[in-house]
N, C-alpha and C. Protein backbone atom coordinates (compact mmCIF):
# COMPACT_ATOMS: atom_id res chain seq x y z
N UNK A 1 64.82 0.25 58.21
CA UNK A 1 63.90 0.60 59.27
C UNK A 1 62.60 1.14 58.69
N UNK A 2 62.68 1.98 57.67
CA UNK A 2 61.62 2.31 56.92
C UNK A 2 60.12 1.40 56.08
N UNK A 3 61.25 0.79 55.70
CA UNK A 3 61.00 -0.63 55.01
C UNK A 3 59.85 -1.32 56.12
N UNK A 4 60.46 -1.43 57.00
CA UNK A 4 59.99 -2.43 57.94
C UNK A 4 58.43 -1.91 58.28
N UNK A 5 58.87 -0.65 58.70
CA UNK A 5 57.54 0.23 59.38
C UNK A 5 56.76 0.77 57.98
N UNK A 6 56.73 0.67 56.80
CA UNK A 6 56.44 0.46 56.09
C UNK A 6 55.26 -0.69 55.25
N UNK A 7 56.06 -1.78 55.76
CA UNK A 7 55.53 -3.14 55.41
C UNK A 7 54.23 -3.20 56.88
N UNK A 8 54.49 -3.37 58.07
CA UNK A 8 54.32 -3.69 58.97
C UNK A 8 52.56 -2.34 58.81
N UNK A 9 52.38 -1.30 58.51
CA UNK A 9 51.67 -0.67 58.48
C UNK A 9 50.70 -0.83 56.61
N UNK A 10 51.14 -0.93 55.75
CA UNK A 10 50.53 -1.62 54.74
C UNK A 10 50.34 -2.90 54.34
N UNK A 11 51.01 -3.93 55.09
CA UNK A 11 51.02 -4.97 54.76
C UNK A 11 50.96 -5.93 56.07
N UNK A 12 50.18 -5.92 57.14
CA UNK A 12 50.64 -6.25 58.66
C UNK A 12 50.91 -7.64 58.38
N UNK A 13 49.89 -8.56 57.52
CA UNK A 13 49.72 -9.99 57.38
C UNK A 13 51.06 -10.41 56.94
N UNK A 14 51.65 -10.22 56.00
CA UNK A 14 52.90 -10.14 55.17
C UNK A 14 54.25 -10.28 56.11
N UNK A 15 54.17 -9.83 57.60
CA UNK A 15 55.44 -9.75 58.08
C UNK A 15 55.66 -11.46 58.45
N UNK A 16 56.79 -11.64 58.42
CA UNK A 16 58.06 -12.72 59.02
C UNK A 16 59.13 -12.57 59.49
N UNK A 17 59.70 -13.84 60.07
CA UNK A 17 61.37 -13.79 60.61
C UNK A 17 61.98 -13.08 59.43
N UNK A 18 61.88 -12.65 58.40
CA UNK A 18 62.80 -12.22 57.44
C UNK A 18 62.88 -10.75 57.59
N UNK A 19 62.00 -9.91 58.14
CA UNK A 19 61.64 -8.18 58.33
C UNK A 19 62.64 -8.43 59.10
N UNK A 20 62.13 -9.14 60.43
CA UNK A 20 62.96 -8.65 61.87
C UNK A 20 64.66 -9.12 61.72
N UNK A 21 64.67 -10.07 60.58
CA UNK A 21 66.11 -10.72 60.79
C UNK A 21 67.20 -9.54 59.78
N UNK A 22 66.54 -9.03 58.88
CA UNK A 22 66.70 -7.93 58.08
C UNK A 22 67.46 -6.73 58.90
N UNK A 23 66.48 -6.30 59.89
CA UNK A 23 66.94 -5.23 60.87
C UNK A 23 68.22 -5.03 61.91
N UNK A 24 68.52 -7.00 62.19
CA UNK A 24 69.11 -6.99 62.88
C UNK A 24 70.41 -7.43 62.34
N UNK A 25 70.43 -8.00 61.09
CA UNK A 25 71.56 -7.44 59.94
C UNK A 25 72.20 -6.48 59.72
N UNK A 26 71.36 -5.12 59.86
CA UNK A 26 71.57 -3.83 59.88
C UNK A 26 72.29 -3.51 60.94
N UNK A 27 71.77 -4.18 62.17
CA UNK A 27 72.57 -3.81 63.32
C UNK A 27 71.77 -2.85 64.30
N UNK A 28 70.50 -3.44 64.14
CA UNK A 28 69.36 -3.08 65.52
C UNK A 28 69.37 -4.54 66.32
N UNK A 29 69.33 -3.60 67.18
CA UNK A 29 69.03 -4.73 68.70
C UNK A 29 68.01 -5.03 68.60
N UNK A 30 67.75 -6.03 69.68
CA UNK A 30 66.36 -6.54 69.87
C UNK A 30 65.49 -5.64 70.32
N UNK A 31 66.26 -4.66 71.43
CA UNK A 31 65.60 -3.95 71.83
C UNK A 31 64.93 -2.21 70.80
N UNK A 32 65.95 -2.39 69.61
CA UNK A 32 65.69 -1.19 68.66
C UNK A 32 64.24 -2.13 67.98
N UNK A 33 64.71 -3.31 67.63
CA UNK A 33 63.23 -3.66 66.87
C UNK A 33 62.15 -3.67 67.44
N UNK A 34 61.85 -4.11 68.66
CA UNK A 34 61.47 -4.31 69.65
C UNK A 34 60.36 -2.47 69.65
N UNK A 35 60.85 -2.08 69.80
CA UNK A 35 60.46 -0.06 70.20
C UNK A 35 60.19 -0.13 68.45
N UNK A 36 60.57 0.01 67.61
CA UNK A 36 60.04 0.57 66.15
C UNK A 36 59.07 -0.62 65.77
N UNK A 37 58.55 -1.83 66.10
CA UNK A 37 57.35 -2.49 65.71
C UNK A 37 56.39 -1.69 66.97
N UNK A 38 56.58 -1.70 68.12
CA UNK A 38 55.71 -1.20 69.07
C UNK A 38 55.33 0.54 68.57
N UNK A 39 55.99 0.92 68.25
CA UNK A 39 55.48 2.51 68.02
C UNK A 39 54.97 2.55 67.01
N UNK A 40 55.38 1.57 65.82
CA UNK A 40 54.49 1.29 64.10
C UNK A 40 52.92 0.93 64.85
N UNK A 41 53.22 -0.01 65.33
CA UNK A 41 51.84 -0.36 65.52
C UNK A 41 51.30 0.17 66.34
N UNK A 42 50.96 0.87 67.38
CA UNK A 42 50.47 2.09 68.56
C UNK A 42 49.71 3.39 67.16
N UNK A 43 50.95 3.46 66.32
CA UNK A 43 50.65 4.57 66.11
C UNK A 43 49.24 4.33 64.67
N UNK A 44 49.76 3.03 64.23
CA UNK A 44 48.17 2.99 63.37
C UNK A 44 47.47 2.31 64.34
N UNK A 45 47.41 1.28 66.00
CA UNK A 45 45.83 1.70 66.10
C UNK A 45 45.64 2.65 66.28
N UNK A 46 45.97 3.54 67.39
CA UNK A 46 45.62 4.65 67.39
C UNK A 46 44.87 5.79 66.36
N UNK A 47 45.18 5.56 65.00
CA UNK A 47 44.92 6.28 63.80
C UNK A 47 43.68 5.33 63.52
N UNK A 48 43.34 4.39 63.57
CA UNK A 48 41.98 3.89 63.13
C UNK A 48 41.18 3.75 64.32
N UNK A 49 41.65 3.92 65.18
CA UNK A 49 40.41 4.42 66.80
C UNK A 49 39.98 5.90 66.36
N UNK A 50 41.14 6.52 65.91
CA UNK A 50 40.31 7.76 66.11
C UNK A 50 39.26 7.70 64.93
N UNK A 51 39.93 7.49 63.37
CA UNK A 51 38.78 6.75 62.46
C UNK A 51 37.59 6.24 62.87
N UNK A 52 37.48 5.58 63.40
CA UNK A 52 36.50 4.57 63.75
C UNK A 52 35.50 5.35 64.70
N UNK A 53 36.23 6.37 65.18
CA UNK A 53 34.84 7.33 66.04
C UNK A 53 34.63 8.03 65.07
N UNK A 54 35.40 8.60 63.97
CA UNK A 54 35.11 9.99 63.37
C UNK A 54 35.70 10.88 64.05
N UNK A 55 36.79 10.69 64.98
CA UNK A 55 37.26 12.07 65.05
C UNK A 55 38.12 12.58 64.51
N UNK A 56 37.86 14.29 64.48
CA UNK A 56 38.29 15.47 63.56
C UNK A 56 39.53 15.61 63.48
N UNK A 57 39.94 15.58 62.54
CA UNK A 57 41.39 16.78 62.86
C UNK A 57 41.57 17.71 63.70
N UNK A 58 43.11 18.35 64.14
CA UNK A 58 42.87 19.21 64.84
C UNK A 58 42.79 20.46 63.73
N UNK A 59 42.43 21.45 64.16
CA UNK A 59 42.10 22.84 62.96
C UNK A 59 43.45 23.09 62.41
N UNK A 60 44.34 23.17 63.51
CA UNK A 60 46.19 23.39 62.75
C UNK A 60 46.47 22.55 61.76
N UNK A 61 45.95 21.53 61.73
CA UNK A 61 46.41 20.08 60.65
C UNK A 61 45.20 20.38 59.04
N UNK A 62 46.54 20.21 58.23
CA UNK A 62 45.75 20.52 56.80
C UNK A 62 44.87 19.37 56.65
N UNK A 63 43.59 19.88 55.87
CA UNK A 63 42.67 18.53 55.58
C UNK A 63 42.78 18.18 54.29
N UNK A 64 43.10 17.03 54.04
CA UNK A 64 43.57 15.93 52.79
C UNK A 64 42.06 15.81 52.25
């Protein structure tokens, strides 16, 4: 699962039937893969929208 959301966030171009067929080897549903590609990907656009305006951190969050 790691792997996947992994690849899918450093490597988006790179994915195939082989990630998703991988997962469901493991013994995720359609519907588990289904929810962990949708939240991988939500959660980096989301992270390059806010990029892309420049917005701040919040003050609680350490700055890298």
């Amino acid at each position: 699962m790691l792997a996947y959301a992994e690849k899918l966030t450093l490597d988006p171009g790179g994915m195939d039937e082989t990630d998703v067929r991988e997962l469901a080897e493991a013994g995720f549903s359609d519907r588990d893969i289904l929810d962990l590609c949708e939240v991988t990907a939500y959660y980096a656009y989301v992270n390059r929208i806010a990029d892309g305006l420049g917005v701040a951190l919040e003050s609680w969050l350490p700055q890298h």
